[in-house]
Structure formats: C-alpha cells, structure tokens
PDB file of N, CA and C in Angstrom:
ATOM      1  N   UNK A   1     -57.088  20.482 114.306  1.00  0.00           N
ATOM      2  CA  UNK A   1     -56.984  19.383 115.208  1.00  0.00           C
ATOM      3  C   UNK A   1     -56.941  19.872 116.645  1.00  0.00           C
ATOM      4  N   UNK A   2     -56.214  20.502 117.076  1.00  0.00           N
ATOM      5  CA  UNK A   2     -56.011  21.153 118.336  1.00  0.00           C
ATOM      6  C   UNK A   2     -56.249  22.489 118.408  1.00  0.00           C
ATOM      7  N   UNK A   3     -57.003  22.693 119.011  1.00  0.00           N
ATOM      8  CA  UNK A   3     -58.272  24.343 119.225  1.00  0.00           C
ATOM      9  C   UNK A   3     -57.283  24.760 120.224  1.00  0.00           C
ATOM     10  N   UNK A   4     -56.489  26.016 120.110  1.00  0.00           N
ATOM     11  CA  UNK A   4     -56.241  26.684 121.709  1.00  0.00           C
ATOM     12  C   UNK A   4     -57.122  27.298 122.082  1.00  0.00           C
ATOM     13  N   UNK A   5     -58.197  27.990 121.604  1.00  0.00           N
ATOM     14  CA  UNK A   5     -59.248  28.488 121.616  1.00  0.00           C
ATOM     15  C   UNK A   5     -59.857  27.987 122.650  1.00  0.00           C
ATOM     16  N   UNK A   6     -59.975  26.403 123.086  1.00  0.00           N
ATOM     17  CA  UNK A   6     -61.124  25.227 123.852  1.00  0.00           C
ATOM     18  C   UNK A   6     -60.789  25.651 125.174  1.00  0.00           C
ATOM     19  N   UNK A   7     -62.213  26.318 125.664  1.00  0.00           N
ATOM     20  CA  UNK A   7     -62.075  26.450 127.053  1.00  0.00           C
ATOM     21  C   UNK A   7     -62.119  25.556 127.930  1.00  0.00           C
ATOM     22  N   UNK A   8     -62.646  24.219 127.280  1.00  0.00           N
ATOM     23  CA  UNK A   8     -62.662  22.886 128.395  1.00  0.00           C
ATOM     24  C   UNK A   8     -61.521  22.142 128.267  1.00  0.00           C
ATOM     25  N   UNK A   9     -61.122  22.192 126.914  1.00  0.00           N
ATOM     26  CA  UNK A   9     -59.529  21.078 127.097  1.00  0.00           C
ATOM     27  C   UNK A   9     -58.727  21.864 127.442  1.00  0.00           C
ATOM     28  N   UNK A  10     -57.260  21.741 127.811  1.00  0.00           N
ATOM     29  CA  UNK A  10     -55.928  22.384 127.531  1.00  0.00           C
ATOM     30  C   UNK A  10     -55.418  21.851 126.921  1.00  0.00           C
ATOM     31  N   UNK A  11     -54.407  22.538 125.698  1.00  0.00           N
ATOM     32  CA  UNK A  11     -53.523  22.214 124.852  1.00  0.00           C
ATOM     33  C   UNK A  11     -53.053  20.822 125.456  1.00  0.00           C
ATOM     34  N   UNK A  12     -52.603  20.762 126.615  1.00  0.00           N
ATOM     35  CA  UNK A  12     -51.796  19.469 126.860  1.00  0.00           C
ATOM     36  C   UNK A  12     -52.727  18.547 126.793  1.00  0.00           C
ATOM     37  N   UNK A  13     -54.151  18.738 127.437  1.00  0.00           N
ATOM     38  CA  UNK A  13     -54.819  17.359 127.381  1.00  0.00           C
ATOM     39  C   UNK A  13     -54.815  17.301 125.951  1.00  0.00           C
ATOM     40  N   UNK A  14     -55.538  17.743 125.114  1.00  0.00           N
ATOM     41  CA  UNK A  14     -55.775  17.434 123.771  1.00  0.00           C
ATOM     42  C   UNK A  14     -54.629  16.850 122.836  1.00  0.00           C
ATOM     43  N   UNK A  15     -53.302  17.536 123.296  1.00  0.00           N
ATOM     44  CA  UNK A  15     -52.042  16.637 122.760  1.00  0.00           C
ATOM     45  C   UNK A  15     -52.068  14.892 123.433  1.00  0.00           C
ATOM     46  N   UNK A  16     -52.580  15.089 124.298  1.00  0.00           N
ATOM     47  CA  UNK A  16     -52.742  13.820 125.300  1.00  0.00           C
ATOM     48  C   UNK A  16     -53.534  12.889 124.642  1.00  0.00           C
ATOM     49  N   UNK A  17     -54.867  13.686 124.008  1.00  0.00           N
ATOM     50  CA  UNK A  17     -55.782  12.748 123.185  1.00  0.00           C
ATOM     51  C   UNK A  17     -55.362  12.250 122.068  1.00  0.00           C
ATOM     52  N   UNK A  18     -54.595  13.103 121.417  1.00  0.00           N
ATOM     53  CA  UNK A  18     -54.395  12.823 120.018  1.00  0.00           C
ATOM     54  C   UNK A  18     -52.935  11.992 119.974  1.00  0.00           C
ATOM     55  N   UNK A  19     -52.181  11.621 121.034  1.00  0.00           N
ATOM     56  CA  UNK A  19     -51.513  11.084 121.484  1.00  0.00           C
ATOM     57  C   UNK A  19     -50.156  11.655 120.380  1.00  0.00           C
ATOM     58  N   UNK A  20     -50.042  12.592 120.591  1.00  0.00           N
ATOM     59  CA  UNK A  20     -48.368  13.552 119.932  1.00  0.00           C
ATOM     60  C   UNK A  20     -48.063  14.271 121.203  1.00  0.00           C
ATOM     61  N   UNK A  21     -47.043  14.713 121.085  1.00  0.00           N
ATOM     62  CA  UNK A  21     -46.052  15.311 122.239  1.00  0.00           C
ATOM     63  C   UNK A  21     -46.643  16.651 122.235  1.00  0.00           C
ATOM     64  N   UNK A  22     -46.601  17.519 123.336  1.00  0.00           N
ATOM     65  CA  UNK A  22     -46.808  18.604 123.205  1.00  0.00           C
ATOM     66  C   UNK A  22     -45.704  19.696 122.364  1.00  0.00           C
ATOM     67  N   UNK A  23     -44.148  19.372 123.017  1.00  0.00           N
ATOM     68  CA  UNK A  23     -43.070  19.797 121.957  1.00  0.00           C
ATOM     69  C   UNK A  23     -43.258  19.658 120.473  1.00  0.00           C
ATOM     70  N   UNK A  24     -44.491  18.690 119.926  1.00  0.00           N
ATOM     71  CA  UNK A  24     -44.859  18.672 118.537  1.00  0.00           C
ATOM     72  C   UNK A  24     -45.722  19.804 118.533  1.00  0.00           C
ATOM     73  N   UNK A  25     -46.545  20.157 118.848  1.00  0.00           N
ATOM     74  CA  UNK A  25     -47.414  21.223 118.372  1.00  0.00           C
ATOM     75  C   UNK A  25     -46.642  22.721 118.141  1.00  0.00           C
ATOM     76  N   UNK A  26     -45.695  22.630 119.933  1.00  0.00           N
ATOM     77  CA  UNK A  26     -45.242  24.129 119.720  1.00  0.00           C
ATOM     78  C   UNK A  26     -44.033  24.117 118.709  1.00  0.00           C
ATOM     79  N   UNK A  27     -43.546  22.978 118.349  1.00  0.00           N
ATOM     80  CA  UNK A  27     -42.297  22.982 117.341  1.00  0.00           C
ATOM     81  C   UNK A  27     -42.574  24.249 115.912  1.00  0.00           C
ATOM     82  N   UNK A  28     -41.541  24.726 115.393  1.00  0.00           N
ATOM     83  CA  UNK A  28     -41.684  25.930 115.024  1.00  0.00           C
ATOM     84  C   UNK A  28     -40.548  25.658 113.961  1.00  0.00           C
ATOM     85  N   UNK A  29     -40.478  25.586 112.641  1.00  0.00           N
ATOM     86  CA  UNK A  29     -39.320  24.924 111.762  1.00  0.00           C
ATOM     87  C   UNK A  29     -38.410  26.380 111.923  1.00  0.00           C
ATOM     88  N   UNK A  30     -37.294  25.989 111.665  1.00  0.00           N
ATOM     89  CA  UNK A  30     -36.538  27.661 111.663  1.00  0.00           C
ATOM     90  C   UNK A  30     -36.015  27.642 109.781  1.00  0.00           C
ATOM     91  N   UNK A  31     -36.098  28.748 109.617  1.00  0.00           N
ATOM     92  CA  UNK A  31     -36.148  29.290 108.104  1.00  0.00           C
ATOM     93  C   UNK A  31     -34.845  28.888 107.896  1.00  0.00           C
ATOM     94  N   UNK A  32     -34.323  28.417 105.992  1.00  0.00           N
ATOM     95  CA  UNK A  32     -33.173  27.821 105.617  1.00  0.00           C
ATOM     96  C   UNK A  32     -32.492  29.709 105.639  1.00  0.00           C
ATOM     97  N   UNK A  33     -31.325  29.315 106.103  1.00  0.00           N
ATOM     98  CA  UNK A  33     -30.346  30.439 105.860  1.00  0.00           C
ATOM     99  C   UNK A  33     -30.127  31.110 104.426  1.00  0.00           C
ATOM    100  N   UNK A  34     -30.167  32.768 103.792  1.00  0.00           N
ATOM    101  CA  UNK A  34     -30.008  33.031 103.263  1.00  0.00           C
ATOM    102  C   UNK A  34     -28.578  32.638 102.067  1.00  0.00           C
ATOM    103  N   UNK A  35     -27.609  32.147 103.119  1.00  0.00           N
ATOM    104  CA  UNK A  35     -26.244  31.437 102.499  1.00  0.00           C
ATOM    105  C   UNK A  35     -26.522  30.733 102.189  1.00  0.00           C
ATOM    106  N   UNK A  36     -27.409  29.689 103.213  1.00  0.00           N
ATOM    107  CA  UNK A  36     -27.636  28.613 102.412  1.00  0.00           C
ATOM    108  C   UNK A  36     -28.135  28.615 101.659  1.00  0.00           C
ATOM    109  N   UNK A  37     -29.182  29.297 101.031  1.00  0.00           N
ATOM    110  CA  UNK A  37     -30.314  29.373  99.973  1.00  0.00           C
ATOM    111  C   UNK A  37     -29.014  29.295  98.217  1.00  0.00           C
ATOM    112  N   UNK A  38     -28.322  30.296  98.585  1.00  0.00           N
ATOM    113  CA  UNK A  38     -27.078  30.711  97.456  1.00  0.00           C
ATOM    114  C   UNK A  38     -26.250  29.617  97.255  1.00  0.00           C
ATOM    115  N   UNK A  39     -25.847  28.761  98.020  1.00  0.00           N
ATOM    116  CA  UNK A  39     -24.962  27.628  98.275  1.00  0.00           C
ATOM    117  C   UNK A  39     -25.922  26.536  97.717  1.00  0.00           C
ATOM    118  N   UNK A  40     -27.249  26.707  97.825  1.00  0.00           N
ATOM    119  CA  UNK A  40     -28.282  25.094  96.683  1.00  0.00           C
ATOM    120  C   UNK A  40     -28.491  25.631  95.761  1.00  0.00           C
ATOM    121  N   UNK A  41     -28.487  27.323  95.395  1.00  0.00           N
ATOM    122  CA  UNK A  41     -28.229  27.489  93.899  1.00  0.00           C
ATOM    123  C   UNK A  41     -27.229  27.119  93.298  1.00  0.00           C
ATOM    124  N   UNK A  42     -26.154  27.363  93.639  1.00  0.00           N
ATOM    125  CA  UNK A  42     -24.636  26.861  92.943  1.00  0.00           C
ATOM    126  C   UNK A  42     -24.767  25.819  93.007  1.00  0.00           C
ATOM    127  N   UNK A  43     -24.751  24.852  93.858  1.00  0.00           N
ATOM    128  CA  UNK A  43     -24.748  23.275  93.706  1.00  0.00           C
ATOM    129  C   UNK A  43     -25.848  22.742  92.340  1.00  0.00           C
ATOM    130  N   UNK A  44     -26.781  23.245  92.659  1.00  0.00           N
ATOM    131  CA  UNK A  44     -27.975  22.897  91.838  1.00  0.00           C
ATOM    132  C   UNK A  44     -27.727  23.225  90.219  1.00  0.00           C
ATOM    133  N   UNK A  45     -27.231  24.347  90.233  1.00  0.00           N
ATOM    134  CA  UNK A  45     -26.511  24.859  88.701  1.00  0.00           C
ATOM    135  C   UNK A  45     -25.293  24.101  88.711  1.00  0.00           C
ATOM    136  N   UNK A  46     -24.346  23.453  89.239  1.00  0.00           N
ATOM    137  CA  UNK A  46     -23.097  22.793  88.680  1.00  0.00           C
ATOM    138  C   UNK A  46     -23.722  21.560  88.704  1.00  0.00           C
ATOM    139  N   UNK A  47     -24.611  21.015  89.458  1.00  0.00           N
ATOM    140  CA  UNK A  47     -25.343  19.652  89.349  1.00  0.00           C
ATOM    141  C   UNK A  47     -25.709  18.889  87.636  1.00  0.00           C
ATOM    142  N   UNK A  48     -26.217  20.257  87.274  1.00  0.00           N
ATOM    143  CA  UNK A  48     -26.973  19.952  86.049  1.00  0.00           C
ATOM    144  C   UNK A  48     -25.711  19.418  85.023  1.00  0.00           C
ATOM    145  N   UNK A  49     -24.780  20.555  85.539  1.00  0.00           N
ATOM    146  CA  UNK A  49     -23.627  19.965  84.257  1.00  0.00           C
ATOM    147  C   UNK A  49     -22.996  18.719  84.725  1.00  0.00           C
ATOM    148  N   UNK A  50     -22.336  18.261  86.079  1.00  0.00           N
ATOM    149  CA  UNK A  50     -21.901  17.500  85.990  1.00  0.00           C
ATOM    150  C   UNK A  50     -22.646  16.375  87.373  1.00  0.00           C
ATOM    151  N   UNK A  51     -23.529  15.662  87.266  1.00  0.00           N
ATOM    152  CA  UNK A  51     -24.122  15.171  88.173  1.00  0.00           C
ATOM    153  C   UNK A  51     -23.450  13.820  88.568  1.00  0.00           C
ATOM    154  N   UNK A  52     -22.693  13.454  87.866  1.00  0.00           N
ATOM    155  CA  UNK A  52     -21.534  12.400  88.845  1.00  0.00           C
ATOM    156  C   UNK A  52     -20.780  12.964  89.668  1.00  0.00           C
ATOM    157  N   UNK A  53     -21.038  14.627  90.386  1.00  0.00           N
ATOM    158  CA  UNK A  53     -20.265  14.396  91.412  1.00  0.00           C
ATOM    159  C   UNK A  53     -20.915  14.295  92.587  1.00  0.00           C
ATOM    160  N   UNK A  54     -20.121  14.618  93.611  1.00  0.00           N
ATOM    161  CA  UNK A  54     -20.270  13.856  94.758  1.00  0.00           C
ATOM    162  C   UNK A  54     -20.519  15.274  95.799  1.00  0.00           C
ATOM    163  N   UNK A  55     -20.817  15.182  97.156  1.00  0.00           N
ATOM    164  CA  UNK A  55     -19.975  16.190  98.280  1.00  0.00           C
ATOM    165  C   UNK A  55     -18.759  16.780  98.019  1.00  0.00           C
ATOM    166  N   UNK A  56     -17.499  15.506  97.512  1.00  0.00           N
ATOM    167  CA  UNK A  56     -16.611  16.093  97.928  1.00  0.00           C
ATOM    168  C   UNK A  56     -15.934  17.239  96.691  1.00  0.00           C
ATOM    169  N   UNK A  57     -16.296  16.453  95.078  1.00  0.00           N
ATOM    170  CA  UNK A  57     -16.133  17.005  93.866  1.00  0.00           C
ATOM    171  C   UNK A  57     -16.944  18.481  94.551  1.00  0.00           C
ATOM    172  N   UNK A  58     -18.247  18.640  94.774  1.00  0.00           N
ATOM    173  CA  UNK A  58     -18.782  19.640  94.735  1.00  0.00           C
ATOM    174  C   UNK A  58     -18.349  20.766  95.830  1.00  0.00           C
ATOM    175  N   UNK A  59     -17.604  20.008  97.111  1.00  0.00           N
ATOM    176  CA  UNK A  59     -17.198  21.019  98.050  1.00  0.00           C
ATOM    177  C   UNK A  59     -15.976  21.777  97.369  1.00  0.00           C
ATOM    178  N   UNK A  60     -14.964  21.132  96.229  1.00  0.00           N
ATOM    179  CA  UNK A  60     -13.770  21.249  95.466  1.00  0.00           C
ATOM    180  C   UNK A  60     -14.193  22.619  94.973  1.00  0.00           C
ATOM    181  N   UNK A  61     -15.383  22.653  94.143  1.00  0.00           N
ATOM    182  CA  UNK A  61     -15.395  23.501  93.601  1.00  0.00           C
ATOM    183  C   UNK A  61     -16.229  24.766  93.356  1.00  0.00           C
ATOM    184  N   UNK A  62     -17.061  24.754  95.141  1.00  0.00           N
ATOM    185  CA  UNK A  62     -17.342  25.337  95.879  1.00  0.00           C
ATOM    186  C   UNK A  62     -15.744  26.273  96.461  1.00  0.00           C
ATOM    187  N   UNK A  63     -15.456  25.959  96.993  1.00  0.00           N
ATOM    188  CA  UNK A  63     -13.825  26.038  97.352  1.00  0.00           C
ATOM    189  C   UNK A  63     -13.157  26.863  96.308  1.00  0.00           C
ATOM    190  N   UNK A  64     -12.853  26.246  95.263  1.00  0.00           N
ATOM    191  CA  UNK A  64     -12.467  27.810  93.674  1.00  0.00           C
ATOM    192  C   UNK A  64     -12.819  28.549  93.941  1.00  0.00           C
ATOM    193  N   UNK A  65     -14.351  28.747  93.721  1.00  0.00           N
ATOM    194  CA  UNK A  65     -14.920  29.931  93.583  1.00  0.00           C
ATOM    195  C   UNK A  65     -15.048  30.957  95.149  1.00  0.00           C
ATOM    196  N   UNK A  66     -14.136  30.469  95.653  1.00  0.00           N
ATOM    197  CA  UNK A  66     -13.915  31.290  97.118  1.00  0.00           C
ATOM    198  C   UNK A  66     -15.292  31.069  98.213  1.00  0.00           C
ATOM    199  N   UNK A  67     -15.875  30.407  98.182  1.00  0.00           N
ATOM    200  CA  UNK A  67     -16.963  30.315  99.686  1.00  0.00           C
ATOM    201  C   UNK A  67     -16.469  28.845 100.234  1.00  0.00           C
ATOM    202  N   UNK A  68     -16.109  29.487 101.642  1.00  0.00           N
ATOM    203  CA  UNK A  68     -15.597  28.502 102.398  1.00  0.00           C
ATOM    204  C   UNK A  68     -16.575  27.585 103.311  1.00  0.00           C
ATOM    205  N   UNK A  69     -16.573  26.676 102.601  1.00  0.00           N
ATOM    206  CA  UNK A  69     -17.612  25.286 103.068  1.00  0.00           C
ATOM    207  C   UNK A  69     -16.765  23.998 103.918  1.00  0.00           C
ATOM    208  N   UNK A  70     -17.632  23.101 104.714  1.00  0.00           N
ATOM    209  CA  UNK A  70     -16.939  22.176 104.389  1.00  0.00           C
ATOM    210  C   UNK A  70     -17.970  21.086 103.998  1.00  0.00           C
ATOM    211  N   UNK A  71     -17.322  19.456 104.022  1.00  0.00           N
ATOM    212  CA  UNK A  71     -18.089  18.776 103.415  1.00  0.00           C
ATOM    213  C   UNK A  71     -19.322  18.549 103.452  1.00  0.00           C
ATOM    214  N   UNK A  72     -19.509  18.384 104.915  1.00  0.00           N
ATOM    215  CA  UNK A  72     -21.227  17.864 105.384  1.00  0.00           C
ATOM    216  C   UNK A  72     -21.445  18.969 105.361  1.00  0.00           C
ATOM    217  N   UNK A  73     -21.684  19.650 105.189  1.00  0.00           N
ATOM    218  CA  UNK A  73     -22.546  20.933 104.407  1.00  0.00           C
ATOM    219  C   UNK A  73     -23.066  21.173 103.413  1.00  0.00           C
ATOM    220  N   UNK A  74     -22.241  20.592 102.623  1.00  0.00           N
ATOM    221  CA  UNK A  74     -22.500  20.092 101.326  1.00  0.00           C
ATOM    222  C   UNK A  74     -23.492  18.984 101.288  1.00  0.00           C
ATOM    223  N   UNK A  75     -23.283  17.812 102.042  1.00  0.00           N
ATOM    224  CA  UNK A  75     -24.239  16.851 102.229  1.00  0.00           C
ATOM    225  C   UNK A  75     -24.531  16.650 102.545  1.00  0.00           C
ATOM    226  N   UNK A  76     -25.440  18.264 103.316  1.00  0.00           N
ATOM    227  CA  UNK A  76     -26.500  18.213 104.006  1.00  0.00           C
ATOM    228  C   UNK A  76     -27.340  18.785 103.237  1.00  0.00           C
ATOM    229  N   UNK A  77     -26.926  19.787 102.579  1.00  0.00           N
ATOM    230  CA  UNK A  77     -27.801  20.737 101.511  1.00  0.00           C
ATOM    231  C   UNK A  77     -28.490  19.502 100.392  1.00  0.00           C
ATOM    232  N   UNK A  78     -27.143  18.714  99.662  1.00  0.00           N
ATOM    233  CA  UNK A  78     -27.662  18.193  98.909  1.00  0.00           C
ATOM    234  C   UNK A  78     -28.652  16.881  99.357  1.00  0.00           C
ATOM    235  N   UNK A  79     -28.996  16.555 100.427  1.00  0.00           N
ATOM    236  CA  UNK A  79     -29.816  15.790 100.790  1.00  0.00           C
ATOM    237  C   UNK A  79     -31.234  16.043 101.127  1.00  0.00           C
ATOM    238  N   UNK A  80     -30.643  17.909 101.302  1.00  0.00           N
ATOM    239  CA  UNK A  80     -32.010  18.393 101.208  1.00  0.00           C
ATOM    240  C   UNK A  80     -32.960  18.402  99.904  1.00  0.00           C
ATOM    241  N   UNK A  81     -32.072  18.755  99.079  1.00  0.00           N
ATOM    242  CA  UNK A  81     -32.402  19.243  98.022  1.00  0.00           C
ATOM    243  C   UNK A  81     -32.678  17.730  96.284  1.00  0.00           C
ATOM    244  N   UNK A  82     -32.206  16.661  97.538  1.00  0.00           N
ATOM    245  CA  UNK A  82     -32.464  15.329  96.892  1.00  0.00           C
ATOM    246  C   UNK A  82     -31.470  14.785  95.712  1.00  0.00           C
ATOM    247  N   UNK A  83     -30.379  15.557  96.452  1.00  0.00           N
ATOM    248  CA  UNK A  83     -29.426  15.511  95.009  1.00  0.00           C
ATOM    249  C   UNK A  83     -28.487  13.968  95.531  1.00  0.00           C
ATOM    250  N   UNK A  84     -27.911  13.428  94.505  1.00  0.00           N
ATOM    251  CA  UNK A  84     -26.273  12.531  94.954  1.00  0.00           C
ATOM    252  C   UNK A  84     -26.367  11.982  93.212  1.00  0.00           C
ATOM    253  N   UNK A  85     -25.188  11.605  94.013  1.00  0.00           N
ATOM    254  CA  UNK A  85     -23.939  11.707  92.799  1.00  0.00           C
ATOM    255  C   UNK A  85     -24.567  10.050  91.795  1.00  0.00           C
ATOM    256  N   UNK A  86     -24.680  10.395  90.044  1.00  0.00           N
ATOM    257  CA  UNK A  86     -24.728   9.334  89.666  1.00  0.00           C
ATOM    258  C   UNK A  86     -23.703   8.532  89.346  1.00  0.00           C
ATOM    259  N   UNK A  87     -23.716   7.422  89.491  1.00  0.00           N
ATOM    260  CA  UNK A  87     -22.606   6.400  89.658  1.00  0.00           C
ATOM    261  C   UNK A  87     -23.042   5.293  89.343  1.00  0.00           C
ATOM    262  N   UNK A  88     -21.996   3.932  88.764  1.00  0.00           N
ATOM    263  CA  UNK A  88     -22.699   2.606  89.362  1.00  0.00           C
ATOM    264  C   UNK A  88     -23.091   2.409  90.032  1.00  0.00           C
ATOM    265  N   UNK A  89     -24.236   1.411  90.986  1.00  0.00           N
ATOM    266  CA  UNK A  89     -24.445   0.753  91.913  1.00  0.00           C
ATOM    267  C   UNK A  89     -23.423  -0.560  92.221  1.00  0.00           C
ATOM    268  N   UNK A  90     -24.046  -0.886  93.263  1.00  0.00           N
ATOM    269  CA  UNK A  90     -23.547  -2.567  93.239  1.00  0.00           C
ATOM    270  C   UNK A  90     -24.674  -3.137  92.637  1.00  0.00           C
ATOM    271  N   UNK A  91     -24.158  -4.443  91.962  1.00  0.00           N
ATOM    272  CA  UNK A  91     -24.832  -5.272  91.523  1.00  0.00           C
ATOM    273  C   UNK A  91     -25.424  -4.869  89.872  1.00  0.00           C
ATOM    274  N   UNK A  92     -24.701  -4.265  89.512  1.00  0.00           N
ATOM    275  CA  UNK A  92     -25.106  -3.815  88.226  1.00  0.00           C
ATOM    276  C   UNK A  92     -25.118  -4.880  87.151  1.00  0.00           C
ATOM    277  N   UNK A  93     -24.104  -5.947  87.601  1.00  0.00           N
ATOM    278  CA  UNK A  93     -23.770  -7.583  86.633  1.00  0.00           C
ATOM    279  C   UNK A  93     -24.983  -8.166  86.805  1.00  0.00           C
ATOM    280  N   UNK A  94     -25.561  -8.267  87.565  1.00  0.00           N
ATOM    281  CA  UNK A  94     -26.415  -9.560  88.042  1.00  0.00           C
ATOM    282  C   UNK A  94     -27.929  -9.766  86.962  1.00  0.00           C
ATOM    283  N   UNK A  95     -27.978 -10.879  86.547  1.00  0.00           N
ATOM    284  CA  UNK A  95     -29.260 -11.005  85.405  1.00  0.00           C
ATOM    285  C   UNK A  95     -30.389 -10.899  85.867  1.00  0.00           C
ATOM    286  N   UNK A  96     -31.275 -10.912  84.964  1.00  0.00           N
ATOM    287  CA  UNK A  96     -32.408 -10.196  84.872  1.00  0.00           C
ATOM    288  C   UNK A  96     -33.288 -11.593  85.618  1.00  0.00           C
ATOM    289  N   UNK A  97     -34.489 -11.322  86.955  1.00  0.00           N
ATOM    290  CA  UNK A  97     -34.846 -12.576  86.736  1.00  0.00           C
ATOM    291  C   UNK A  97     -35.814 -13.081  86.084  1.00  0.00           C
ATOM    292  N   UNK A  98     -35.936 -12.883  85.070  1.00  0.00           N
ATOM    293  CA  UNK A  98     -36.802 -13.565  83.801  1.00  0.00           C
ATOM    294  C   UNK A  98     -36.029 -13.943  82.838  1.00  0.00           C
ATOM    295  N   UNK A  99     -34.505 -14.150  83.120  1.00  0.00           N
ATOM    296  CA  UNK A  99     -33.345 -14.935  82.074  1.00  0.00           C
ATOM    297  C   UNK A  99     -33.561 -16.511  82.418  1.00  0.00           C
ATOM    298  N   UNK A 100     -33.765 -17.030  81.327  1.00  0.00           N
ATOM    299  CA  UNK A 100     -33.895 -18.582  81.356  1.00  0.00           C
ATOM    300  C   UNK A 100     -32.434 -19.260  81.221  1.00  0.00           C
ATOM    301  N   UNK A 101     -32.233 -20.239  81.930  1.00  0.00           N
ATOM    302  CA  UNK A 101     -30.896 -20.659  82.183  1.00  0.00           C
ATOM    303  C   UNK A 101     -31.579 -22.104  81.655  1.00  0.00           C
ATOM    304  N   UNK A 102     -30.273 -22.744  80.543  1.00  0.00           N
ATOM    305  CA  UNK A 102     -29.786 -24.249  80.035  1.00  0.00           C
ATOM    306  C   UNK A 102     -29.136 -24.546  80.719  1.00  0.00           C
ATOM    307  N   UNK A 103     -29.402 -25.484  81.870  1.00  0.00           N
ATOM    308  CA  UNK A 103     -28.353 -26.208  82.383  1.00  0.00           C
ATOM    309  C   UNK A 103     -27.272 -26.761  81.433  1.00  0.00           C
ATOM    310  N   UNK A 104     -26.205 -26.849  81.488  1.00  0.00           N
ATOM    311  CA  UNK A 104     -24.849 -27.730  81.158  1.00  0.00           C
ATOM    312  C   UNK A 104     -24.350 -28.997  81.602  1.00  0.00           C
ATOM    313  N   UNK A 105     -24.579 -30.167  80.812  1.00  0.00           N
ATOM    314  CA  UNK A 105     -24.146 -31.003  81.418  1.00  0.00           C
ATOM    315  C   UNK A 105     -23.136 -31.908  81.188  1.00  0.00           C
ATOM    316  N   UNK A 106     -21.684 -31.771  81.886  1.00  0.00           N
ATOM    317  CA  UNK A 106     -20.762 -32.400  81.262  1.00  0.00           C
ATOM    318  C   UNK A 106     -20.497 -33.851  81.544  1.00  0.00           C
ATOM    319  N   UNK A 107     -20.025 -34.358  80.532  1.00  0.00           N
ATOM    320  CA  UNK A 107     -19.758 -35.842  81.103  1.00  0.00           C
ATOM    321  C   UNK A 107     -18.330 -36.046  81.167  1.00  0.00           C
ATOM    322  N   UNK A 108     -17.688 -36.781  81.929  1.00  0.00           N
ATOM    323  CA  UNK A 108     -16.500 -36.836  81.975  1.00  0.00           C
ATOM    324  C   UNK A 108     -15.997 -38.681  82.096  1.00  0.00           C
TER     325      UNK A 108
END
C-alpha cells in the first residue's frame, strides 16, 4: 500500500491519500514479555481444569505457587488470550421465543 521507495510521493502524502495517520504506518507492536508468555501458560493449563474461575480465583492461585501478580494482569492476559470465567448469565429463566402461550382466563 505505501511504497517508501516512491520518489514522487512522501510517506506522509500517501498516508494522506489513503487517509490513516502517519503514527499508523510507523506503529511497531512491542513483543509479549517472556513472563508473560509463562504466566498464559499457567493460566491456560489451570483454565482447562477449572474454567469457572475468574481473575481473581486465578490471581489466588497464581499467588500459591509464588509469582507475584496482581489482578488486572491477570485480566489482561486472559483477555488476551480470550479466556473468562464460565458462569450463569443473566437471563438464563427467560423462554424460548417460539413458546406458545394459552392465555388464562378467569372469571370471577
């Protein structure tokens, strides 16, 4: 899309054309931390066994095993990594809508 190569455009015009920021092109992701890499293995392996937990279950027992975390760290990793906790929702009562309802009609 964008040639730095182009001796007639400059990078900026051509960001200009394609209408993105120039801070988008030179943006540069920075690599996940080696800790961190070890810290979505463990999560990811206690996940499997117990996936109703949460951040905070998982910072708990992060915490045992001696690496000192704290929460949003935890749920930041696991958001990376697409994880959360299974649980009810709300609205788990509510019928189906293709349930046919008999009105009731009382007389009094």
């Amino acid at each position: 899309m964008i040639d730095p190569a182009d001796q007639n455009l400059s990078i900026s015009r051509q960001c200009q054309l394609l209408k993105i920021n120039r801070s988008t092109y030179y943006y540069k992701k920075n690599p996940i931390k080696p800790i961190d890499l070890k810290l979505m293995k463990l999560i990811d392996k206690q996940y499997l066994k117990t996936p109703t937990w949460g951040s905070r279950s998982m910072r708990n027992h992060l915490l045992r095993q001696g690496y000192k975390v704290n929460r949003k760290r935890i749920q930041r990793l696991m958001r990376l990594m697409g994880l959360e906790a299974i649980y009810p929702k709300r609205r788990t009562s509510c019928p189906h809508p293709a349930t046919r309802y008999i009105p009731i009609f009382l007389e009094i």
